[in-house]
PDB file of N, CA and C in Angstrom:
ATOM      1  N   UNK A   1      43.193  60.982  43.270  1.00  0.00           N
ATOM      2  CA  UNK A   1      42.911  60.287  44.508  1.00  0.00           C
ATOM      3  C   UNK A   1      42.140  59.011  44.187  1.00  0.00           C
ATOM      4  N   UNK A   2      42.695  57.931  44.911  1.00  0.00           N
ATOM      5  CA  UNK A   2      41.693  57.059  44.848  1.00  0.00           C
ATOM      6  C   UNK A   2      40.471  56.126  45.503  1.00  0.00           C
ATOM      7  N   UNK A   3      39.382  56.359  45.297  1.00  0.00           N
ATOM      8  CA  UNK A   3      38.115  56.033  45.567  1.00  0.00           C
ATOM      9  C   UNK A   3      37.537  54.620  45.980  1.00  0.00           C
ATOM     10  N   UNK A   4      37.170  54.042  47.179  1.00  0.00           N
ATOM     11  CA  UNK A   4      36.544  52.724  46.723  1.00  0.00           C
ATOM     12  C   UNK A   4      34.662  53.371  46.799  1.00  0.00           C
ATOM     13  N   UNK A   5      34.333  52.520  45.684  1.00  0.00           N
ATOM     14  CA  UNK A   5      33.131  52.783  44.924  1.00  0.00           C
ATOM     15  C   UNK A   5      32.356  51.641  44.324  1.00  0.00           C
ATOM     16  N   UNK A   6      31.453  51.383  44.111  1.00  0.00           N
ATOM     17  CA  UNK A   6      30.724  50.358  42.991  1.00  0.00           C
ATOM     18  C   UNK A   6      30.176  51.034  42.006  1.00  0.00           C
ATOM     19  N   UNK A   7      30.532  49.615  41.418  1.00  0.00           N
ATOM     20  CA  UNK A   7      29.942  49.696  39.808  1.00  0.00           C
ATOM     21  C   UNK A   7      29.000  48.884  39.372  1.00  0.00           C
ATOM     22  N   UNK A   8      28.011  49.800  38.436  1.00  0.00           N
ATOM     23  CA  UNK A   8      26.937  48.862  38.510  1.00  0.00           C
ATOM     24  C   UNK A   8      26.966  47.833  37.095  1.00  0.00           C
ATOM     25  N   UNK A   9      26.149  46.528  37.528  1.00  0.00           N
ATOM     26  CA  UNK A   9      26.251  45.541  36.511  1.00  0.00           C
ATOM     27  C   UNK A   9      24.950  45.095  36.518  1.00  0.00           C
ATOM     28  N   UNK A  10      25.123  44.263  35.827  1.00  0.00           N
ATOM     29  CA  UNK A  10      23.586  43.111  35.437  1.00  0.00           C
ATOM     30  C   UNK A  10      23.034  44.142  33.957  1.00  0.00           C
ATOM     31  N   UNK A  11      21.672  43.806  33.936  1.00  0.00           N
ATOM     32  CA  UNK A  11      20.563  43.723  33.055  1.00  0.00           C
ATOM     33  C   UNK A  11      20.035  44.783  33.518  1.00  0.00           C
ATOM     34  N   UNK A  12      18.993  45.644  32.755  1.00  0.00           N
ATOM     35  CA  UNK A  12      17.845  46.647  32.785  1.00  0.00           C
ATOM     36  C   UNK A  12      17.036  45.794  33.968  1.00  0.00           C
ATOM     37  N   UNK A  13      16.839  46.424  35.233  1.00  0.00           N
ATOM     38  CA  UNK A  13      16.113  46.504  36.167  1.00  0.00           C
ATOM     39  C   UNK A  13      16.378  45.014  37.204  1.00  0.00           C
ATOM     40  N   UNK A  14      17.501  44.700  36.784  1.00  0.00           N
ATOM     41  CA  UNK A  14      18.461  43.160  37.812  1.00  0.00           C
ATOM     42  C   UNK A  14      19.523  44.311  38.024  1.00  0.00           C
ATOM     43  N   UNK A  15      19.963  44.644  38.915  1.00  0.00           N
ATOM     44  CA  UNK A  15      20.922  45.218  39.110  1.00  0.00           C
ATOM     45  C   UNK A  15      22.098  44.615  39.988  1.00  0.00           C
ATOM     46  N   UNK A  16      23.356  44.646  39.565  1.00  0.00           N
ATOM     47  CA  UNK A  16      23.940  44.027  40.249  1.00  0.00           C
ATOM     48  C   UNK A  16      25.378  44.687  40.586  1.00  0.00           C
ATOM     49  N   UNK A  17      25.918  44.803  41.439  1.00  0.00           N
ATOM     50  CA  UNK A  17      27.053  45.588  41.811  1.00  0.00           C
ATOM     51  C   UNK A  17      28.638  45.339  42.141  1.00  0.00           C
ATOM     52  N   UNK A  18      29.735  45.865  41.681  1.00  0.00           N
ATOM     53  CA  UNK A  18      30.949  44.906  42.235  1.00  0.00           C
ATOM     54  C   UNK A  18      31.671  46.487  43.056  1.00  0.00           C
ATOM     55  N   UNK A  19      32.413  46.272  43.972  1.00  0.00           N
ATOM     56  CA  UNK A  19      33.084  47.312  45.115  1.00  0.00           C
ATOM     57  C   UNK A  19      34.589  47.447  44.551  1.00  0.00           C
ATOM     58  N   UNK A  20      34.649  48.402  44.215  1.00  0.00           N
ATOM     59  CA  UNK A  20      36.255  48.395  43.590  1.00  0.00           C
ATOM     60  C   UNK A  20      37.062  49.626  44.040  1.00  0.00           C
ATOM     61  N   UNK A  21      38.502  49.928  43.650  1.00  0.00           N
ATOM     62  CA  UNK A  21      39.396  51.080  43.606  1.00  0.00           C
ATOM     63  C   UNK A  21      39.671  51.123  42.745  1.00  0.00           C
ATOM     64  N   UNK A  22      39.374  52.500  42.315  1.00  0.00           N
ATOM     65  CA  UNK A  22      39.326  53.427  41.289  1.00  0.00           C
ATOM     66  C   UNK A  22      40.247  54.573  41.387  1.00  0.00           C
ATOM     67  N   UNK A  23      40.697  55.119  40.409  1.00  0.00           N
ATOM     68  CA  UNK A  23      41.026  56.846  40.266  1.00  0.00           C
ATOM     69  C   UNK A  23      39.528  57.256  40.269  1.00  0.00           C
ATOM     70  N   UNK A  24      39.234  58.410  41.142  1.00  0.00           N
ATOM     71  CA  UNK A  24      37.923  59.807  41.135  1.00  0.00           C
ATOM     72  C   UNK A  24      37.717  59.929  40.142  1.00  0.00           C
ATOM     73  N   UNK A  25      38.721  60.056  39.333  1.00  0.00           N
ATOM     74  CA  UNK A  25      38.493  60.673  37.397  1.00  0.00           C
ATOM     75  C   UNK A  25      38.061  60.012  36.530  1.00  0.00           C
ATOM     76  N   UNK A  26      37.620  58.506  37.088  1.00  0.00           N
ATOM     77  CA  UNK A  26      37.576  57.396  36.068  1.00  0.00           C
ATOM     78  C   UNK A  26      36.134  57.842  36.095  1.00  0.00           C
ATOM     79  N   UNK A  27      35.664  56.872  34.834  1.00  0.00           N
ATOM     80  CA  UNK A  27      33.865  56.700  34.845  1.00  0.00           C
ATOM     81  C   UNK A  27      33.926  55.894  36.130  1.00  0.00           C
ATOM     82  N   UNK A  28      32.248  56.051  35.690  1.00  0.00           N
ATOM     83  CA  UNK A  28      31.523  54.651  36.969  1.00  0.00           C
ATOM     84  C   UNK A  28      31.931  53.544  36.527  1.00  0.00           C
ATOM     85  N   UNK A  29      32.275  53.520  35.349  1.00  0.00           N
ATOM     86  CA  UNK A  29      32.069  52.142  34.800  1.00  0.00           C
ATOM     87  C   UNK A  29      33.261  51.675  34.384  1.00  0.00           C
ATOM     88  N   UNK A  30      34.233  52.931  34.374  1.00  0.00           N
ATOM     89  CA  UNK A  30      35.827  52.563  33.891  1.00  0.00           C
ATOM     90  C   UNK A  30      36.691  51.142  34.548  1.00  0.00           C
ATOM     91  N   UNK A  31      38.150  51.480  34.081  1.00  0.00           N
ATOM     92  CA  UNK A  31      38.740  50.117  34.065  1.00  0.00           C
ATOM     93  C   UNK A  31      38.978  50.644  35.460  1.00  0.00           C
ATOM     94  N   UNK A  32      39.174  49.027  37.368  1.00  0.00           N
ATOM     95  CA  UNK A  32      39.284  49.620  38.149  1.00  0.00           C
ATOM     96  C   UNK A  32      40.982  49.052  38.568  1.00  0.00           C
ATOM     97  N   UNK A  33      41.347  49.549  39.690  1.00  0.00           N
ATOM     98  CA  UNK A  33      42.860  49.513  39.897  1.00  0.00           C
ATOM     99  C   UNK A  33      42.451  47.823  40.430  1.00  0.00           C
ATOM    100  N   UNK A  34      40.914  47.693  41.323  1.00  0.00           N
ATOM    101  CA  UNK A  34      41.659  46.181  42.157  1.00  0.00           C
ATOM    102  C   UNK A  34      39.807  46.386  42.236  1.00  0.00           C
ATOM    103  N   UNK A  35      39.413  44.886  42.046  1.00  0.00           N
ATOM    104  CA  UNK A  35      38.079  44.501  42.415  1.00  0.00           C
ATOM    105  C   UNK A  35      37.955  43.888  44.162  1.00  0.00           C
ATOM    106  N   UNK A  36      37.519  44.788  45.096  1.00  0.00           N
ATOM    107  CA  UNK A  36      37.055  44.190  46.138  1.00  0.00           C
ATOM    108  C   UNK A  36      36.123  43.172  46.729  1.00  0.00           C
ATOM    109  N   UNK A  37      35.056  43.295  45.971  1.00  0.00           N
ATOM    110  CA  UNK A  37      34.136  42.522  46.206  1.00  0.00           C
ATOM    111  C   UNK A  37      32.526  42.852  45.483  1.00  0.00           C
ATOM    112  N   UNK A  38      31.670  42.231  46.059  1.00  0.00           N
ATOM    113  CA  UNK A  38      30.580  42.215  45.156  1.00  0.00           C
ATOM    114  C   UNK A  38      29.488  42.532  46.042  1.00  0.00           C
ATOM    115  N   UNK A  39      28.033  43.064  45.728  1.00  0.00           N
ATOM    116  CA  UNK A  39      26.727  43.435  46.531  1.00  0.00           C
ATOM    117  C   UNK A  39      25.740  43.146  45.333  1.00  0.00           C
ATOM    118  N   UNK A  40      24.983  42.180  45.985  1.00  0.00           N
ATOM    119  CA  UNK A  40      23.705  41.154  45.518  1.00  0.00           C
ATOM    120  C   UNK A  40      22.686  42.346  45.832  1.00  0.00           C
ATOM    121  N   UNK A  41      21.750  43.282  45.809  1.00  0.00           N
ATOM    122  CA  UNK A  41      20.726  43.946  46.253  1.00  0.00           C
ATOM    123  C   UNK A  41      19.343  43.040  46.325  1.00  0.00           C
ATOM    124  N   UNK A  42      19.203  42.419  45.158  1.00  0.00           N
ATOM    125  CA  UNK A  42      17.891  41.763  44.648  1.00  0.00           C
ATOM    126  C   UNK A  42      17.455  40.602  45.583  1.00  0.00           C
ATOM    127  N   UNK A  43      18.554  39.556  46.462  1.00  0.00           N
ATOM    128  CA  UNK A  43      17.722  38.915  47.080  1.00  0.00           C
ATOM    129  C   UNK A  43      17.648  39.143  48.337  1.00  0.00           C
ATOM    130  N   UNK A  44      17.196  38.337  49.483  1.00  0.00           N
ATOM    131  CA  UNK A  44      16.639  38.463  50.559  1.00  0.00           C
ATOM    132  C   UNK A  44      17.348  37.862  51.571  1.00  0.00           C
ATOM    133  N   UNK A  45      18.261  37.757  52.689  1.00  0.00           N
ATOM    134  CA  UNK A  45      18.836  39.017  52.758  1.00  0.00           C
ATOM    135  C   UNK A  45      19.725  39.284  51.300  1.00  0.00           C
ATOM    136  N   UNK A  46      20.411  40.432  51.304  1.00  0.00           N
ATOM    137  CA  UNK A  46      21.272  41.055  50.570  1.00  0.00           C
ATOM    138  C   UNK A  46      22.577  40.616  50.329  1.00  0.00           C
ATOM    139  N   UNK A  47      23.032  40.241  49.565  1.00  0.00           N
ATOM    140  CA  UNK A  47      24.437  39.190  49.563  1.00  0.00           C
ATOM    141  C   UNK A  47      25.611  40.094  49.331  1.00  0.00           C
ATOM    142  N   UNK A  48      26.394  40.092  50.301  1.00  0.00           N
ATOM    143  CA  UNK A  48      27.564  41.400  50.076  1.00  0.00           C
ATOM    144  C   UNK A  48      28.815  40.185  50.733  1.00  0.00           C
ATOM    145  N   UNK A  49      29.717  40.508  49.807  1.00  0.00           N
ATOM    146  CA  UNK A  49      31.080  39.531  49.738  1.00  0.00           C
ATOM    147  C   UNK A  49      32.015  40.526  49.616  1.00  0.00           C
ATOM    148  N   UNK A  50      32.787  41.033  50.789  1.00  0.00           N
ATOM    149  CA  UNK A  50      33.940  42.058  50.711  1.00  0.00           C
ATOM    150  C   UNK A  50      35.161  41.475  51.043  1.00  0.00           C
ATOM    151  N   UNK A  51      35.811  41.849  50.274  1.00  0.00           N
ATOM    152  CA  UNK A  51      37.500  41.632  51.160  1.00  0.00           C
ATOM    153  C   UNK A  51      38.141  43.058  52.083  1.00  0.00           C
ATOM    154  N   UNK A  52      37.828  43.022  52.808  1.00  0.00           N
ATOM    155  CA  UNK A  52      38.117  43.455  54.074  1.00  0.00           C
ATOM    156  C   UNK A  52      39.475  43.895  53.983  1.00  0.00           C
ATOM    157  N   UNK A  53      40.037  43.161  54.598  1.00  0.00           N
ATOM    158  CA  UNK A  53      41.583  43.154  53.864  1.00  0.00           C
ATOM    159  C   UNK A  53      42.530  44.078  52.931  1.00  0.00           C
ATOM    160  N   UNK A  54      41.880  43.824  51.471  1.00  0.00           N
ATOM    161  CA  UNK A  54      42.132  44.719  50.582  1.00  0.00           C
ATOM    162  C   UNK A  54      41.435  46.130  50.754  1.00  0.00           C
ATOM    163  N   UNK A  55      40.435  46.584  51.396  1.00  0.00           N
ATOM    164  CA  UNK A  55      39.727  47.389  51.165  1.00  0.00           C
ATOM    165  C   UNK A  55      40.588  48.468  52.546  1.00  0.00           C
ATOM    166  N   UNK A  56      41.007  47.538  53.587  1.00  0.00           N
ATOM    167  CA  UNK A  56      41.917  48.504  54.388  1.00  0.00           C
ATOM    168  C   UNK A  56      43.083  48.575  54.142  1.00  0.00           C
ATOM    169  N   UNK A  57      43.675  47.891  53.231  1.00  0.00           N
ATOM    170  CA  UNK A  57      45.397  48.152  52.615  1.00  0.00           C
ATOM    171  C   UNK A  57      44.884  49.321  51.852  1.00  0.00           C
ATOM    172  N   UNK A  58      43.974  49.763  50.945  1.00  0.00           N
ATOM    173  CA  UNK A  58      43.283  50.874  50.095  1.00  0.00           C
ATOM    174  C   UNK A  58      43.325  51.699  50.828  1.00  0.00           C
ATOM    175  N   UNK A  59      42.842  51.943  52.289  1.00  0.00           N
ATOM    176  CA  UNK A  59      42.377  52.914  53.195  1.00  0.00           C
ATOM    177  C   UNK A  59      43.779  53.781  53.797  1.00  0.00           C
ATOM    178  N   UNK A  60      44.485  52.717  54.147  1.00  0.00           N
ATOM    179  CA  UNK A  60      45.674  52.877  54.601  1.00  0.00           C
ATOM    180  C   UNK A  60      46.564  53.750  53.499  1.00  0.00           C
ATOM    181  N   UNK A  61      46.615  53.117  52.333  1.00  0.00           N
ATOM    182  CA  UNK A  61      47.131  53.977  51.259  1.00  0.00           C
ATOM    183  C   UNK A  61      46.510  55.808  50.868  1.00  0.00           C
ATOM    184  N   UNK A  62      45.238  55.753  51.833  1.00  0.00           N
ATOM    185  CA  UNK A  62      45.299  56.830  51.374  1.00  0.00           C
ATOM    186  C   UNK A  62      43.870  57.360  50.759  1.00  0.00           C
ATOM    187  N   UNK A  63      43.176  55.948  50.305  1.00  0.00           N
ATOM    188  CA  UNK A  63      42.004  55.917  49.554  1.00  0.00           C
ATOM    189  C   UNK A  63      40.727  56.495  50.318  1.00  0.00           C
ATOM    190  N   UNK A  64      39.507  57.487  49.664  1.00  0.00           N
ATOM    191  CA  UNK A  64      38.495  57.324  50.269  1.00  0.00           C
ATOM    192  C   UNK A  64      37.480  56.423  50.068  1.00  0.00           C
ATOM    193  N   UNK A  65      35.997  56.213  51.379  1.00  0.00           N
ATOM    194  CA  UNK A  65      35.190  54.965  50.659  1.00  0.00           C
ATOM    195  C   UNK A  65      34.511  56.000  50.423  1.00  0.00           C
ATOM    196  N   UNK A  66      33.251  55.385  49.180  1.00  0.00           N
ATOM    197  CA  UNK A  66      32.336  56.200  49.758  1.00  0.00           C
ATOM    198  C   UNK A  66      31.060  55.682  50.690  1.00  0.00           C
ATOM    199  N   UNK A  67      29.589  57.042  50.695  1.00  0.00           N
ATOM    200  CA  UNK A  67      28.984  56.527  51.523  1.00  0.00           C
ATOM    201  C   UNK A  67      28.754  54.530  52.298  1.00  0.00           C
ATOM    202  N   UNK A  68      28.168  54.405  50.427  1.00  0.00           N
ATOM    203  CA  UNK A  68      27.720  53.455  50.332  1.00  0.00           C
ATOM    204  C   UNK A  68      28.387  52.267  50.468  1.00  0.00           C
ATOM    205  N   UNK A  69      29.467  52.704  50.249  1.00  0.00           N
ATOM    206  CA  UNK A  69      30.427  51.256  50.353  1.00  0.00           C
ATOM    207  C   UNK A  69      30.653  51.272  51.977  1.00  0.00           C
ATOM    208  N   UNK A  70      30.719  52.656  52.506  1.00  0.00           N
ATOM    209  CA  UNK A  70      31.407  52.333  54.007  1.00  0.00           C
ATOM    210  C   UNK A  70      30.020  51.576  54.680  1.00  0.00           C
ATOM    211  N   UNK A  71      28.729  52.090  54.438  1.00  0.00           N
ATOM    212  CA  UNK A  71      27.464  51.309  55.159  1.00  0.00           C
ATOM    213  C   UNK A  71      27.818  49.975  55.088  1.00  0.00           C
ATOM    214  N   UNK A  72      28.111  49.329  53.705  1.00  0.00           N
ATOM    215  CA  UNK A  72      28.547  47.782  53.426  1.00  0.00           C
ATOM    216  C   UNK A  72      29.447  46.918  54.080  1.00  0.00           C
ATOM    217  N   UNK A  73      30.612  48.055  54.427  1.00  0.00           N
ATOM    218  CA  UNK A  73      31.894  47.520  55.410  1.00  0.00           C
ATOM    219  C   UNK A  73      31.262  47.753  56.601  1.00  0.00           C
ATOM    220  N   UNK A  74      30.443  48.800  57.146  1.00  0.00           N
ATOM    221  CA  UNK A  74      30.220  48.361  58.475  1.00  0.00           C
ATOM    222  C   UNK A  74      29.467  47.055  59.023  1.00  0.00           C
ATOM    223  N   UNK A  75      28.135  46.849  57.696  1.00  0.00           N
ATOM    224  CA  UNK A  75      27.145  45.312  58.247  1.00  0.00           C
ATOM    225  C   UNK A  75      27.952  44.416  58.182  1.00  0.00           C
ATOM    226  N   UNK A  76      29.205  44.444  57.442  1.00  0.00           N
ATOM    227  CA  UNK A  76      29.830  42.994  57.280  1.00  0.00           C
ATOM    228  C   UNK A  76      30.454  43.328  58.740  1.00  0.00           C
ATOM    229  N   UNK A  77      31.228  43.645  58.921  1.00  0.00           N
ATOM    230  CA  UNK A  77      31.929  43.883  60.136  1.00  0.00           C
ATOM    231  C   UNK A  77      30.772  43.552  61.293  1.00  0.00           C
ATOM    232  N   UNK A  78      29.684  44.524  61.424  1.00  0.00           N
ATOM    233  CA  UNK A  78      28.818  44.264  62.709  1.00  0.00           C
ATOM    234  C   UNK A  78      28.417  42.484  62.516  1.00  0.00           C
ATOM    235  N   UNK A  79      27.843  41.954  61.246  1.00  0.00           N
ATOM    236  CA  UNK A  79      27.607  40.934  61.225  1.00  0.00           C
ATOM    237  C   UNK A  79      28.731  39.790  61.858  1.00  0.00           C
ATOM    238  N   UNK A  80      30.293  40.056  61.357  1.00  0.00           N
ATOM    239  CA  UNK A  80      30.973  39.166  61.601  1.00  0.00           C
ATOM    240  C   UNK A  80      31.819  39.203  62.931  1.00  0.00           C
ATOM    241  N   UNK A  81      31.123  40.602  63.588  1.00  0.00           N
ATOM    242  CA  UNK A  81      31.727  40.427  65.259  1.00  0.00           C
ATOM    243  C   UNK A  81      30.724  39.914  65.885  1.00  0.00           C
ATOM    244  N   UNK A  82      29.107  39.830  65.729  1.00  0.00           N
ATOM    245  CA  UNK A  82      28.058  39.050  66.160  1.00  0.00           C
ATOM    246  C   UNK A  82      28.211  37.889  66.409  1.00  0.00           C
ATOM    247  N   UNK A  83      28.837  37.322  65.077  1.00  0.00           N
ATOM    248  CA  UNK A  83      28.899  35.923  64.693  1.00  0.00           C
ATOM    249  C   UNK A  83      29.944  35.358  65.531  1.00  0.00           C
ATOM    250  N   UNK A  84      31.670  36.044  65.593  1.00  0.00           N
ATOM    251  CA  UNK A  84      32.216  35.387  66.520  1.00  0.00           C
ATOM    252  C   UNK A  84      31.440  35.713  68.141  1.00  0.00           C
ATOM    253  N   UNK A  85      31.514  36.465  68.734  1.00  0.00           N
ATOM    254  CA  UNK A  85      30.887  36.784  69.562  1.00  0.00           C
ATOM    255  C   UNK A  85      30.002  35.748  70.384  1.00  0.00           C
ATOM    256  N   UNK A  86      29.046  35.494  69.408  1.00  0.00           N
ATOM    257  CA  UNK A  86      28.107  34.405  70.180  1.00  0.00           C
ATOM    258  C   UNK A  86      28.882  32.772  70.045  1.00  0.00           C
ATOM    259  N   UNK A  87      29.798  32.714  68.782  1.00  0.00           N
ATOM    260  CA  UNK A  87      30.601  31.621  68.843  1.00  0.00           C
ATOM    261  C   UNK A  87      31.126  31.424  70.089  1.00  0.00           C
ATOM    262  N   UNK A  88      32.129  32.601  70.298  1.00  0.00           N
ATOM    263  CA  UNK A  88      32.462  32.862  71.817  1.00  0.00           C
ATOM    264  C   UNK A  88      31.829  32.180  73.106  1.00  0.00           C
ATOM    265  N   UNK A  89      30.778  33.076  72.924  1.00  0.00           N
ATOM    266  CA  UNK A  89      29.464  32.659  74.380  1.00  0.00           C
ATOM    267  C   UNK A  89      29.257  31.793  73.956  1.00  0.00           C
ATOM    268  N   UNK A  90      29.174  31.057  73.191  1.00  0.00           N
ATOM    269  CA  UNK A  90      28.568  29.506  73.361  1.00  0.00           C
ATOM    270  C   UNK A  90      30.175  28.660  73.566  1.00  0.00           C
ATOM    271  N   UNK A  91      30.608  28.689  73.592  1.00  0.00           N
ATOM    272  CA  UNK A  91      31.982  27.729  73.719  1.00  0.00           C
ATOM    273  C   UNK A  91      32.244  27.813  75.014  1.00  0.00           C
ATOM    274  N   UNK A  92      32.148  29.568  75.551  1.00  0.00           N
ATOM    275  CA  UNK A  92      32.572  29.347  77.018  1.00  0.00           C
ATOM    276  C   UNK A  92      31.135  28.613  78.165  1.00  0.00           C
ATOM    277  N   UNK A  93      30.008  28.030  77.329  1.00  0.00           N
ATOM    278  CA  UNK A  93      29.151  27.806  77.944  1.00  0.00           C
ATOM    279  C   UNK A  93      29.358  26.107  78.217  1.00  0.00           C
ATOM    280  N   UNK A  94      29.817  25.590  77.070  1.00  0.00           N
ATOM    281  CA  UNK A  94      30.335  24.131  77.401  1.00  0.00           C
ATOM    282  C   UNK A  94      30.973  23.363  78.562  1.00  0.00           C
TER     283      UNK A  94
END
């Protein structure tokens, strides 16, 4: 089955993360089927760059997320219906 998951990168105590699909059976660290995107932890806010997109053609196929990745797809999502949203309300305010 296959998994979307991160893997961790950087340096001893920089940690840095990329969101991928995987086979379950692979390491954490193994080779992945398709790189989704990436999660910054270290700065302020938190820098998370997903492809969306790919990550629901994955879903659709069949794939599970896990926890952590689905928390990630939801802020991007809540963030980027906020964002149009008030784009919205302000346009129809013109």
């Amino acid at each position: 089955m296959v998994k979307i998951r991160m893997m961790r990168m950087g340096t001893k105590k920089r940690p840095f993360y990329r969101v991928m699909a995987i086979d379950e059976r692979k390491q954490r660290d193994g080779r992945p089927l398709e790189f989704l995107g990436t999660y910054d932890p270290r700065i302020d806010p938190p820098a998370v760059k997903l492809n969306l997109e790919g990550i629901d053609t994955w879903v659709g196929k069949g794939a599970q997320i896990s926890d952590t990745v689905r928390s990630l797809v939801r802020g991007v999502r809540r963030g980027a219906n906020a964002a149009g949203s008030s784009a919205n309300t302000g346009a129809s305010t013109n």
